[in-house]
C-alpha atoms as a PDB file:
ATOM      1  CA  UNK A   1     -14.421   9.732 -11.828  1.00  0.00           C
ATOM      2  CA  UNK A   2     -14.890   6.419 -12.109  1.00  0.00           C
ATOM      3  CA  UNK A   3     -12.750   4.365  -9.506  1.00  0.00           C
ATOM      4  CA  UNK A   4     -11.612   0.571 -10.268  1.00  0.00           C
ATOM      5  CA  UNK A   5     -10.661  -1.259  -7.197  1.00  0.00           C
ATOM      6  CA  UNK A   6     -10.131  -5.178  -7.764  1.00  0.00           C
ATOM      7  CA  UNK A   7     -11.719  -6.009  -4.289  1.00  0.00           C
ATOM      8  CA  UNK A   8     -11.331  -9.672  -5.527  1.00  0.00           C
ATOM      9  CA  UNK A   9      -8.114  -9.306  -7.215  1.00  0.00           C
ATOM     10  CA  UNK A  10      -4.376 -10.410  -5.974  1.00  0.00           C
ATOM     11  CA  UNK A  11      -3.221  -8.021  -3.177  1.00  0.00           C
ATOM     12  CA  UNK A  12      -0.619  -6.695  -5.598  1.00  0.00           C
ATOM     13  CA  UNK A  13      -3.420  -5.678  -7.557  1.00  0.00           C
ATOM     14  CA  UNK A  14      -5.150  -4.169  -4.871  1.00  0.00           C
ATOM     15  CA  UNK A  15      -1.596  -2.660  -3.800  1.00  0.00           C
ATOM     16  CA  UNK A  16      -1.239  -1.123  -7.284  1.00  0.00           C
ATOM     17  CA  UNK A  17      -4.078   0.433  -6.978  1.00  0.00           C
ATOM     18  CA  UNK A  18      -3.589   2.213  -3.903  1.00  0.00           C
ATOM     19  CA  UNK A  19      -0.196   3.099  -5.357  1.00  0.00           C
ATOM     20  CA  UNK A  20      -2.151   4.247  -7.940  1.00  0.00           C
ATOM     21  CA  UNK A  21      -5.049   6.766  -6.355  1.00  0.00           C
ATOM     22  CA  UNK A  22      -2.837   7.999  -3.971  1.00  0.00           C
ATOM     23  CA  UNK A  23      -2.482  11.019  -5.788  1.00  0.00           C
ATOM     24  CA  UNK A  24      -5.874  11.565  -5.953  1.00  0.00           C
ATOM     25  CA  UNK A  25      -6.527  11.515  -2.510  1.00  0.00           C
ATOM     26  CA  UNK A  26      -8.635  15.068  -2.677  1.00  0.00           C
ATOM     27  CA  UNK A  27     -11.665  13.006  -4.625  1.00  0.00           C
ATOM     28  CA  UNK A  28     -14.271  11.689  -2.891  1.00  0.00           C
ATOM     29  CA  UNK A  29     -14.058   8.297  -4.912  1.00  0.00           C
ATOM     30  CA  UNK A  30     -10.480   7.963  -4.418  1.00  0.00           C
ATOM     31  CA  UNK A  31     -10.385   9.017  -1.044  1.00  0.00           C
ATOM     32  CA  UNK A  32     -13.440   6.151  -0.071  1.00  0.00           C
ATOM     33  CA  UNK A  33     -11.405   3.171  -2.771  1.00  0.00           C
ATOM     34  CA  UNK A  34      -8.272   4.130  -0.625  1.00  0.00           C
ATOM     35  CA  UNK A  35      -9.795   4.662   3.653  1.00  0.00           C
ATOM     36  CA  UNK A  36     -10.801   0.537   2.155  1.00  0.00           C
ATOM     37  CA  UNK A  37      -7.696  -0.010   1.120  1.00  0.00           C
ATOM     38  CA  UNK A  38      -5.591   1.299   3.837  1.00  0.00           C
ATOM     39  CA  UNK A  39      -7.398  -1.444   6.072  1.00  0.00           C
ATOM     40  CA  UNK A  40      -7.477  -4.467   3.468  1.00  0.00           C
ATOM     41  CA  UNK A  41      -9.104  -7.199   5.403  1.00  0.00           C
ATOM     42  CA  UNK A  42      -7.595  -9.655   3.452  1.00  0.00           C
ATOM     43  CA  UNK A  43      -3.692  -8.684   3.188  1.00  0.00           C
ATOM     44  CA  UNK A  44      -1.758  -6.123   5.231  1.00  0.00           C
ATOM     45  CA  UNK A  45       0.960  -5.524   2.159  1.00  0.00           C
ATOM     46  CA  UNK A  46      -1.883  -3.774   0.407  1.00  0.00           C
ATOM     47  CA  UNK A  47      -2.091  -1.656   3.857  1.00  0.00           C
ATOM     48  CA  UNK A  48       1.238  -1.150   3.626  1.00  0.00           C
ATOM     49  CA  UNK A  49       2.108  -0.261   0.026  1.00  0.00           C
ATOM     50  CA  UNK A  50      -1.569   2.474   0.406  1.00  0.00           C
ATOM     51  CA  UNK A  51       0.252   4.449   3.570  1.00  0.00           C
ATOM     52  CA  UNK A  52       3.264   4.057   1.749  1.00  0.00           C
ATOM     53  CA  UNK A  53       1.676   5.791  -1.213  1.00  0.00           C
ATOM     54  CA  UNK A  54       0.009   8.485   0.421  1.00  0.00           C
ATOM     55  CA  UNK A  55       3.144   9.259   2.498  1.00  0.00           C
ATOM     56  CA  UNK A  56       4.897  10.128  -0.553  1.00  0.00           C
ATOM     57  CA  UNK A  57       1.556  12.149  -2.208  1.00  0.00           C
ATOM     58  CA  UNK A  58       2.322  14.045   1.478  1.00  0.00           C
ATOM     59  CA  UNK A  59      -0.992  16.190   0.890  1.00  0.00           C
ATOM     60  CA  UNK A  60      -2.651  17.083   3.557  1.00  0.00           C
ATOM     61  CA  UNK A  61      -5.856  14.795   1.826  1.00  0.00           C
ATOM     62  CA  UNK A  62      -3.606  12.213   1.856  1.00  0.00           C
ATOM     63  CA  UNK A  63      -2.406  12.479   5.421  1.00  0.00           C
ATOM     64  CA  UNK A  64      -5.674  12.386   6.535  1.00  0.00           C
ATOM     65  CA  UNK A  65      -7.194   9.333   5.222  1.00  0.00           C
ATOM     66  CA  UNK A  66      -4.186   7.787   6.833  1.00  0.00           C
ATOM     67  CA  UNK A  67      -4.399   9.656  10.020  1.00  0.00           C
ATOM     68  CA  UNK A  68      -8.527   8.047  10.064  1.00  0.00           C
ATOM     69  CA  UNK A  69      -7.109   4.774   9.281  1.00  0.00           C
ATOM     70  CA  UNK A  70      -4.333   4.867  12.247  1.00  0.00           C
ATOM     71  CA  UNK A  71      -7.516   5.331  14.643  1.00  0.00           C
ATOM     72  CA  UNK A  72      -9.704   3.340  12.919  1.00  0.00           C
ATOM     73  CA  UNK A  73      -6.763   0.046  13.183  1.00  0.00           C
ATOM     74  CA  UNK A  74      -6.692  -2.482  14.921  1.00  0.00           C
ATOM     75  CA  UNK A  75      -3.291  -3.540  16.738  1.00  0.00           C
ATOM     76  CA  UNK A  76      -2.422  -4.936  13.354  1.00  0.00           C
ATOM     77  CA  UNK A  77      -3.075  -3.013  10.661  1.00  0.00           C
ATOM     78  CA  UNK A  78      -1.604  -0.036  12.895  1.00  0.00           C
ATOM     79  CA  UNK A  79       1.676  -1.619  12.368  1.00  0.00           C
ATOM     80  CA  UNK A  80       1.203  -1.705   8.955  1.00  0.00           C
ATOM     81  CA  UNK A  81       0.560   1.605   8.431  1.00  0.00           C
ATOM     82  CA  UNK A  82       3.463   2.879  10.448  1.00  0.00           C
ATOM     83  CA  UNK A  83       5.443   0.506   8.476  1.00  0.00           C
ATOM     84  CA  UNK A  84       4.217   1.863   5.375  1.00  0.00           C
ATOM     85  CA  UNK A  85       4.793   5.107   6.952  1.00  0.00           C
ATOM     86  CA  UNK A  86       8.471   5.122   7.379  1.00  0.00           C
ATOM     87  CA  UNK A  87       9.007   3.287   4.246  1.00  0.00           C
ATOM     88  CA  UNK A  88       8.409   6.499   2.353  1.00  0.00           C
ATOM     89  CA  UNK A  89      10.721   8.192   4.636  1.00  0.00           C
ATOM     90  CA  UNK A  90      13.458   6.566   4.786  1.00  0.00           C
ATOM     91  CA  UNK A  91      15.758   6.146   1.344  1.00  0.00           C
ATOM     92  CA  UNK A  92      17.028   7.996  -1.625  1.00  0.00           C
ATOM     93  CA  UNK A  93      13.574   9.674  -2.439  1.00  0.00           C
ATOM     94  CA  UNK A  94      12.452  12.960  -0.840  1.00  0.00           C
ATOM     95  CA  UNK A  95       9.026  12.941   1.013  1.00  0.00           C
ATOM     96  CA  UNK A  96       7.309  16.332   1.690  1.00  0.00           C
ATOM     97  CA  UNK A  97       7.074  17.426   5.513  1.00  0.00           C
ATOM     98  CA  UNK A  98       4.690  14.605   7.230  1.00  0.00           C
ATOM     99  CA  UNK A  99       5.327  16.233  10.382  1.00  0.00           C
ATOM    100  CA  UNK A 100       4.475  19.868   9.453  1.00  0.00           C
ATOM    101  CA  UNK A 101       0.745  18.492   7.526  1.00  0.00           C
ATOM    102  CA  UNK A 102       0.249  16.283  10.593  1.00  0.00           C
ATOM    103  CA  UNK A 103       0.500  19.417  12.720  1.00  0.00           C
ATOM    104  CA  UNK A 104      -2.104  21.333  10.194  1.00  0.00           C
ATOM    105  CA  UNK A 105      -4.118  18.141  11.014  1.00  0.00           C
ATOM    106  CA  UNK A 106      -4.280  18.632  14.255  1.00  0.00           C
ATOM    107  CA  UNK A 107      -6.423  21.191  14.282  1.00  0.00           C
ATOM    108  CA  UNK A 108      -8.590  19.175  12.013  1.00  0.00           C
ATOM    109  CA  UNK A 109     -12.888  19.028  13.265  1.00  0.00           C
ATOM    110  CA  UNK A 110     -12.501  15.338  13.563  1.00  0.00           C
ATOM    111  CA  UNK A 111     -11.191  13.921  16.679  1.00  0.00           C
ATOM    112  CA  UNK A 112     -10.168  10.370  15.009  1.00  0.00           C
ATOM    113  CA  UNK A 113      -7.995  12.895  12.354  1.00  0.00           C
ATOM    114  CA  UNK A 114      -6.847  14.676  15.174  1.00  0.00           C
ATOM    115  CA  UNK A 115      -5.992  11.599  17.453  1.00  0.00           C
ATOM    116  CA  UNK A 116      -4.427   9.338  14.287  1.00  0.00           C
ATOM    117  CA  UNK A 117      -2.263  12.894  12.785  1.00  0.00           C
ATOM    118  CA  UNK A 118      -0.909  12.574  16.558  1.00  0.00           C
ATOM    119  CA  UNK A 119       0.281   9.109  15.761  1.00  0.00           C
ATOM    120  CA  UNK A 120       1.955   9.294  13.043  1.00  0.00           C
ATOM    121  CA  UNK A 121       3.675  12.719  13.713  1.00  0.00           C
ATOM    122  CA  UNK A 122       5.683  10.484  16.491  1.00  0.00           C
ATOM    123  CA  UNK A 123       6.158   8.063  14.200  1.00  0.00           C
ATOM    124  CA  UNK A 124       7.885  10.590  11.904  1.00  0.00           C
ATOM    125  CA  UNK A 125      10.439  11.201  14.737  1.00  0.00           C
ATOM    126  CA  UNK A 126      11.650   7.915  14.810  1.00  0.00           C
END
């Protein structure tokens, strides 16, 4: 699978593309185009709109590239993602159960998966 990622392009392109891939979180190519996404260095809306997309995919791939990228953040980007986060879940359109895949992630071998499901299951009590 070949996987196009403007790393020079406008963030919205870079946003679309995370919007984009999110449902193909499970492949490796994906799943690499969007862990760079979710921590853009050079625009946290692309940050956002990739968390936002993978919140709504709701797999449990999905969840955990975001989970990595919560412990991976910096104060920052962190915010982002939660932002991103509770975009999906809030509004007319319904989101699977974060919650319920962040607790299947917490069992995960990977204690930055582990640590960053953590995170973001609180966030989904907000």
């Amino acid at each position: 699978m070949m996987v196009p990622v403007p790393s020079n392009g406008s963030w919205s392109q870079r946003a679309r593309a995370g919007r984009d891939l999110a449902s193909f979180a499970d492949v490796p190519e994906a799943a690499e185009a969007l862990a760079g996404l979710l921590l853009d260095a050079e625009d946290t809306a692309v940050t956002r709109r990739t968390a936002e997309a993978l919140t709504r995919a709701g797999t449990v791939a999905a969840v955990r590239l975001i989970a990595r990228a919560v412990a991976e953040a910096d104060d920052n980007h962190a915010d982002w993602l939660q932002t991103g986060v509770q975009d999906a879940l809030v509004g007319p359109d319904r989101v699977p159960d974060i919650a319920a895949v962040c607790g299947q992630l917490a069992h995960h071998p990977e204690g930055a998966v582990r640590r960053g499901a953590s995170e973001i299951r609180a966030w989904t009590a907000l």
